[in-house]
Protein backbone atom coordinates (compact mmCIF):
# COMPACT_ATOMS: atom_id res chain seq x y z
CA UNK A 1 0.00 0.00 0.00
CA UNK A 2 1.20 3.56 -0.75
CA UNK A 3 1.73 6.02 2.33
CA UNK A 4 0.91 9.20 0.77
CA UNK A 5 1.95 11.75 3.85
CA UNK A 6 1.98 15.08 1.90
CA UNK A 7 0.54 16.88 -1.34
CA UNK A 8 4.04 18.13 -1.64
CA UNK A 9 6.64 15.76 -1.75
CA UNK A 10 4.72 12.40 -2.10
CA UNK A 11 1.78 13.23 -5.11
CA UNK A 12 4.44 12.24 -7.65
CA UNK A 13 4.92 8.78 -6.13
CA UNK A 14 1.31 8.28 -7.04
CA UNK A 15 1.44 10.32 -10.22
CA UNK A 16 4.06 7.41 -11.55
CA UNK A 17 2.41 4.29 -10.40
CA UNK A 18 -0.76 5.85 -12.65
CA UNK A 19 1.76 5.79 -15.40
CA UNK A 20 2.65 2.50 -15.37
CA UNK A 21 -0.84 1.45 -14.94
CA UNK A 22 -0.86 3.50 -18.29
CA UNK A 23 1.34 2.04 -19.70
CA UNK A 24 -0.28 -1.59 -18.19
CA UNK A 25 -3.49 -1.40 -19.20
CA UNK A 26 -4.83 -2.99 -22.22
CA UNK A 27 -8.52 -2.94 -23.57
CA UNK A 28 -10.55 -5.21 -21.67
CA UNK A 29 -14.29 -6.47 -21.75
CA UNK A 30 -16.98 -4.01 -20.81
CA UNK A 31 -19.05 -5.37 -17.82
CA UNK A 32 -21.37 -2.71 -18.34
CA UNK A 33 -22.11 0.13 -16.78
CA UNK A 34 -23.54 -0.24 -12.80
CA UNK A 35 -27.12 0.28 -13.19
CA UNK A 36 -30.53 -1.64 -12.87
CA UNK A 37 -28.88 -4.59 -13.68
CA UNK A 38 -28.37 -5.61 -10.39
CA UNK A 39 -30.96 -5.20 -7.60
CA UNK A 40 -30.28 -1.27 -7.77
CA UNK A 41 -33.46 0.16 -9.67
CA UNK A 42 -31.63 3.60 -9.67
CA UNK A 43 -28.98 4.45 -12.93
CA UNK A 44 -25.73 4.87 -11.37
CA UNK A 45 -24.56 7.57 -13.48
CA UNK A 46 -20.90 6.75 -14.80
CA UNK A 47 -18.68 10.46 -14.64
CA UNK A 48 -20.04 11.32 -11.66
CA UNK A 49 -19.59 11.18 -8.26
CA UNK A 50 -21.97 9.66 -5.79
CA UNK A 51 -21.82 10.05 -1.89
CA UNK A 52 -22.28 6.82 -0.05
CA UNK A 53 -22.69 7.32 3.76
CA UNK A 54 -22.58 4.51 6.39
CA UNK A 55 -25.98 4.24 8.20
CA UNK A 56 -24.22 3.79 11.81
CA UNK A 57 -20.36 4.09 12.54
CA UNK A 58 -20.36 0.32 12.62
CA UNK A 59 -21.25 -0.14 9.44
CA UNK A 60 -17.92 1.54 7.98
CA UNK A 61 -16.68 -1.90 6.90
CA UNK A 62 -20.39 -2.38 4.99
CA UNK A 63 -20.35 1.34 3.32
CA UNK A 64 -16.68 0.38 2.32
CA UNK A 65 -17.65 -2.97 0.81
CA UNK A 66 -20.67 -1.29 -1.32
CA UNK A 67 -18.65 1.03 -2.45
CA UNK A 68 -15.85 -1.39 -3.78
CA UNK A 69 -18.80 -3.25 -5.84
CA UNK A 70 -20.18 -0.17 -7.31
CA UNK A 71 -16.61 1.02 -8.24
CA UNK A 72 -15.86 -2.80 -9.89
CA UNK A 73 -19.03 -2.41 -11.86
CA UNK A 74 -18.24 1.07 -12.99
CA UNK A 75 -14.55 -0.07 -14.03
CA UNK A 76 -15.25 -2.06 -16.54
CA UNK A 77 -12.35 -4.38 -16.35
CA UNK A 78 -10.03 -1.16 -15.77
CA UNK A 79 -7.87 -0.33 -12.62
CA UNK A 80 -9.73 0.97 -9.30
CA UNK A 81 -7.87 3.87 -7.24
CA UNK A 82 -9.27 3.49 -3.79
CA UNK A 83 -7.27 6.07 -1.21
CA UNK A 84 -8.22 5.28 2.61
CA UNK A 85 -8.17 8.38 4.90
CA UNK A 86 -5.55 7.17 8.05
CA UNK A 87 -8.47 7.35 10.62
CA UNK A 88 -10.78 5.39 8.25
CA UNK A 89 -8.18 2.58 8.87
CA UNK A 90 -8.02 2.92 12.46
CA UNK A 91 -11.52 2.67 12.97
CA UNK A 92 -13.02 -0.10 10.32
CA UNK A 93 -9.21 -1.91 9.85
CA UNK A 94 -7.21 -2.42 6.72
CA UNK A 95 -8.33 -4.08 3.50
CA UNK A 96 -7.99 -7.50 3.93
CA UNK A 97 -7.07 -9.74 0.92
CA UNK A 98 -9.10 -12.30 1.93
CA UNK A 99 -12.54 -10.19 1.87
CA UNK A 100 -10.76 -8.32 -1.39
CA UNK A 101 -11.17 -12.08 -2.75
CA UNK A 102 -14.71 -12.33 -1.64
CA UNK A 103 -15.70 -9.75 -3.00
CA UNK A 104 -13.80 -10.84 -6.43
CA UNK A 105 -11.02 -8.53 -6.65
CA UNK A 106 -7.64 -9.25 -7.75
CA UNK A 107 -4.62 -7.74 -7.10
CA UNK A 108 -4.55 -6.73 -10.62
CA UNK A 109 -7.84 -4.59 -10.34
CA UNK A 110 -6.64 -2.58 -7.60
CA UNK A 111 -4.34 0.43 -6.36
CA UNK A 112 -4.65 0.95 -2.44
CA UNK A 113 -3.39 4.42 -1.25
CA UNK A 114 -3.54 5.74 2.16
CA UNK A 115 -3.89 9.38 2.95
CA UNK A 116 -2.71 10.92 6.17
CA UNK A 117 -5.31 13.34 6.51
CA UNK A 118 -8.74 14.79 4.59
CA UNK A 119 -6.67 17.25 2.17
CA UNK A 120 -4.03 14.39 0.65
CA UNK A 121 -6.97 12.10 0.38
CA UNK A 122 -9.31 14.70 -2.03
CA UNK A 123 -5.61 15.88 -3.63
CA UNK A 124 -5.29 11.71 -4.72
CA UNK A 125 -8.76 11.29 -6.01
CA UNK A 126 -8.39 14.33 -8.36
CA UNK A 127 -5.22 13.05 -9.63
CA UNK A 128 -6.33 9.60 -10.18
CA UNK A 129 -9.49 10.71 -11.79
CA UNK A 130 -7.26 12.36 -14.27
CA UNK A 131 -5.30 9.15 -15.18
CA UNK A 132 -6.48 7.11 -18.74
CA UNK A 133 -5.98 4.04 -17.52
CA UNK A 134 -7.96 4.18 -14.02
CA UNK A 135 -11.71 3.07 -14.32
CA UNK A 136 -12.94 4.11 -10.96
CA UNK A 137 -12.24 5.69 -7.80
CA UNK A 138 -13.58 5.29 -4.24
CA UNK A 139 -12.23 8.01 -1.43
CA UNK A 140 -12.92 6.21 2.29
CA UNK A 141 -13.03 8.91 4.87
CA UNK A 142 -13.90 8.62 8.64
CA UNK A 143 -15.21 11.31 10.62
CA UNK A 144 -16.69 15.12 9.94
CA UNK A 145 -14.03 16.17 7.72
CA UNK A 146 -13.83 20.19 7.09
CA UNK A 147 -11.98 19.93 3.70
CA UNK A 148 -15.30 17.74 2.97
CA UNK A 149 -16.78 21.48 1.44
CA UNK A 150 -19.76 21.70 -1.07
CA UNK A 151 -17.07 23.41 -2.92
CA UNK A 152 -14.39 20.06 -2.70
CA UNK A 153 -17.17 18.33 -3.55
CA UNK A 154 -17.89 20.24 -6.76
CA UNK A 155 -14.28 19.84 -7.70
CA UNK A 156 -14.24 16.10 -7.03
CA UNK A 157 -17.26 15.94 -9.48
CA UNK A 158 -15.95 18.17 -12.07
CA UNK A 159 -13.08 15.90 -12.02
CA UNK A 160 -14.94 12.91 -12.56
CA UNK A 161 -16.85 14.77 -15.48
CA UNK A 162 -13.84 15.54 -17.51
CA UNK A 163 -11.65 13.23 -16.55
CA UNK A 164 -14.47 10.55 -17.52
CA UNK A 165 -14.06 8.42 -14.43
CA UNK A 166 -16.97 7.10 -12.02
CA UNK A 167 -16.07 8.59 -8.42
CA UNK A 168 -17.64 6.97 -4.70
CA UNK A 169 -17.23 9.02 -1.69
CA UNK A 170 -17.64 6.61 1.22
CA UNK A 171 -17.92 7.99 4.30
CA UNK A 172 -18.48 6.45 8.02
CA UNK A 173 -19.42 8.78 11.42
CA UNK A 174 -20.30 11.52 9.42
CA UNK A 175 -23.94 13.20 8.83
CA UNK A 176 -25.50 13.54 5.35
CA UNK A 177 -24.62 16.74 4.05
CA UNK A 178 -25.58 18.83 0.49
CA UNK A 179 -22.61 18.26 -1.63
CA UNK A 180 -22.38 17.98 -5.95
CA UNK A 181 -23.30 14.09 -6.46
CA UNK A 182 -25.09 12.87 -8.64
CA UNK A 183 -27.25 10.50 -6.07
CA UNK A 184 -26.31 9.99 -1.88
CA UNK A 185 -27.23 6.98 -0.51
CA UNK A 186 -26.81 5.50 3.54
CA UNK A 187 -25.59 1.97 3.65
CA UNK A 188 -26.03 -0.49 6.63
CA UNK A 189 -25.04 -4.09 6.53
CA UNK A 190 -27.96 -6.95 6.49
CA UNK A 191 -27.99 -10.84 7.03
CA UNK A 192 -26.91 -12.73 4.75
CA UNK A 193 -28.51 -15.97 4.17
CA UNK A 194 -26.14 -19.23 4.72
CA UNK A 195 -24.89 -20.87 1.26
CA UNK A 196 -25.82 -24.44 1.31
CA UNK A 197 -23.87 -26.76 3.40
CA UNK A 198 -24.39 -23.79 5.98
CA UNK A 199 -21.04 -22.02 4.03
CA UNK A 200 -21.44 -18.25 4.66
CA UNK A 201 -23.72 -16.29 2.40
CA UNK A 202 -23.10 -13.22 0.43
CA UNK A 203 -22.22 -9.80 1.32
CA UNK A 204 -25.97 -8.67 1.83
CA UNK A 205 -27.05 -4.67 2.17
CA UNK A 206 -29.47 -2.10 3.21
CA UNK A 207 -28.75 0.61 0.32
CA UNK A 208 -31.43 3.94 1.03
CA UNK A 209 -31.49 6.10 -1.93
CA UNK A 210 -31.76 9.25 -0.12
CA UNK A 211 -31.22 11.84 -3.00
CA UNK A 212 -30.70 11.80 -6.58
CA UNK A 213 -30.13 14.93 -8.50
CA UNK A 214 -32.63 15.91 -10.62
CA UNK A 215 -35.62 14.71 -8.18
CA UNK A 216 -37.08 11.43 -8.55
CA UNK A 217 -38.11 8.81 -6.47
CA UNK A 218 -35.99 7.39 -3.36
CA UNK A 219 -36.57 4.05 -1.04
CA UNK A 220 -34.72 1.35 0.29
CA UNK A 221 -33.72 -1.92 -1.30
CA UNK A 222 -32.04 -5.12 0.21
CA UNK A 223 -29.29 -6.64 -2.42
CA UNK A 224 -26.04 -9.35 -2.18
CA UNK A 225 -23.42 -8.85 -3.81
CA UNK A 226 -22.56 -11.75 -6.14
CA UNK A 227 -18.49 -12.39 -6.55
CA UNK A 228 -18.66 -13.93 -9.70
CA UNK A 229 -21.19 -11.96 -10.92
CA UNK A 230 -19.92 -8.72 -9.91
CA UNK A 231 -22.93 -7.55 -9.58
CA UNK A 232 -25.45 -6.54 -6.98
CA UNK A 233 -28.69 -9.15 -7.02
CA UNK A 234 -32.17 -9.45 -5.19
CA UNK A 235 -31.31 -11.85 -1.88
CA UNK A 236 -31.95 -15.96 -2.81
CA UNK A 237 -35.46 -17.00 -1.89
CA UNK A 238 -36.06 -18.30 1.92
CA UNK A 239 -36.94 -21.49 1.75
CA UNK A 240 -40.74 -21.98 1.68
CA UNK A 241 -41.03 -17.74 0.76
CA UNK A 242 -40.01 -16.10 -1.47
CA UNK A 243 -38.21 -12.66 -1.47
CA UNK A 244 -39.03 -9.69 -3.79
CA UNK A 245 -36.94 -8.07 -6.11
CA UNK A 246 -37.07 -4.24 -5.12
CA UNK A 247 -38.09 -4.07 -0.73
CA UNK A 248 -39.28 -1.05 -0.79
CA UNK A 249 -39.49 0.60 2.28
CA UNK A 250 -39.18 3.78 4.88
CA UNK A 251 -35.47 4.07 6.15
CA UNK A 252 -36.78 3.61 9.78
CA UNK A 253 -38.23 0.03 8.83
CA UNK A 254 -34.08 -0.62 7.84
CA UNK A 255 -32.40 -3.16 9.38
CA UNK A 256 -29.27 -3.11 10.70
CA UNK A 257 -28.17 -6.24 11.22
CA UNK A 258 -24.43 -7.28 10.26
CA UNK A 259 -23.68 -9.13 7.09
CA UNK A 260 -22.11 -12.38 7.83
């Protein structure tokens, strides 16, 4: 993992590991773009940024995880930058490879950086939106960060606009605030339903659409995510019941149970 301490003296590290991803990357098969083709009945606009907030402070790991899917859909087979704000990591823990592998990534797909404070980690997420050969970037920060600004925000999405890259802003122990993306969501985690054999189940979510620009409607939906899919899908039927696509309902009816 890259320590990136300063904007100063330790940007250019990270500006030449993007070049050799450059120089690395090679056209690969779309997976399409993250939309309704999972259990997420909302278009995830690609060059854009979305805010993804975690529903308590516990669920940091969860918000983390959901944003890691949305940024492999988004990808497309390319690169993901994903920069971890210092106290993100001593609150929710590192990356892990083996959840990294459950969740289908490869060392391949991935560039972890870690940020030493709010400032480095916004400074890395504009320079890897700039980079060709990077097909998504998620920013994990913990805490009520002040250079978290509408205007940062509007930077970070003007970034994502030109530089033609899919941003996701996951944050954990912060509030909800206005910012520039294109749709905000809360995350918590859910149970998961065992695998048979009684092997664990999926990565399971609570995912409220709280805003979308534009207007239009909002709700919450329970999804897994599927690893070799890579994709987000409605939860496998109970046995004897059966489980419907979209669960619509009011974010106080949410759940919060932990994903197993």
């Amino acid at each position: 993992m890259e320590n990136i301490e300063s904007r100063s003296d330790r940007l250019a590290a990270l500006k030449k590991r993007l070049q050799t991803l450059d120089r690395r990357s090679e056209p690969m098969l779309c997976a399409g773009p993250p939309a309704a083709s999972g259990n997420i009945p909302v278009d995830i606009s690609l060059q854009a940024l979305h805010d993804l907030y975690a529903a308590a402070p516990a669920d940091a790991v969860t918000v983390n995880a959901f944003g890691l899917g949305l940024a492999l859909r988004a990808a497309a087979g390319r690169p993901i930058v994903w920069a971890l704000h210092e106290m993100m990591e001593q609150e929710a823990g590192r990356p892990h490879g083996s959840g990294l592998h459950e969740m289908g990534v490869s060392p391949r797909d991935l560039l972890l950086v870690r940020a030493r404070d709010a400032p480095t980690l916004l400074a890395v997420g504009e320079e890897a939106l700039r980079s060709p050969a990077v097909g998504a970037v998620l920013l994990s920060v913990w805490g009520e960060a002040r250079a978290f600004s509408l205007t940062a925000s509007r930077r970070l999405a003007l970034a994502a606009e030109t530089g033609g890259r899919t941003l996701f802003l996951a944050r954990a122990g912060a509030a909800p605030c206005p910012s520039a993306a294109e749709t905000r969501w809360s995350v918590a985690s859910y149970a998961s339903e065992p695998l048979e054999g009684g092997a664990p189940g999926r990565p399971s979510f609570s995912a409220t659409l709280l805003r979308r620009r534009g207007g239009g409607g909002t709700g919450t939906w329970i999804m897994e995510w599927d690893r070799e899919q890579r994709t987000f899908r409605a939860p496998a039927p109970l046995s004897g019941g059966l489980v419907s696509v979209a669960a619509q309902r009011s974010t106080a009816a949410t759940g919060t149970r932990r994903a197993a």
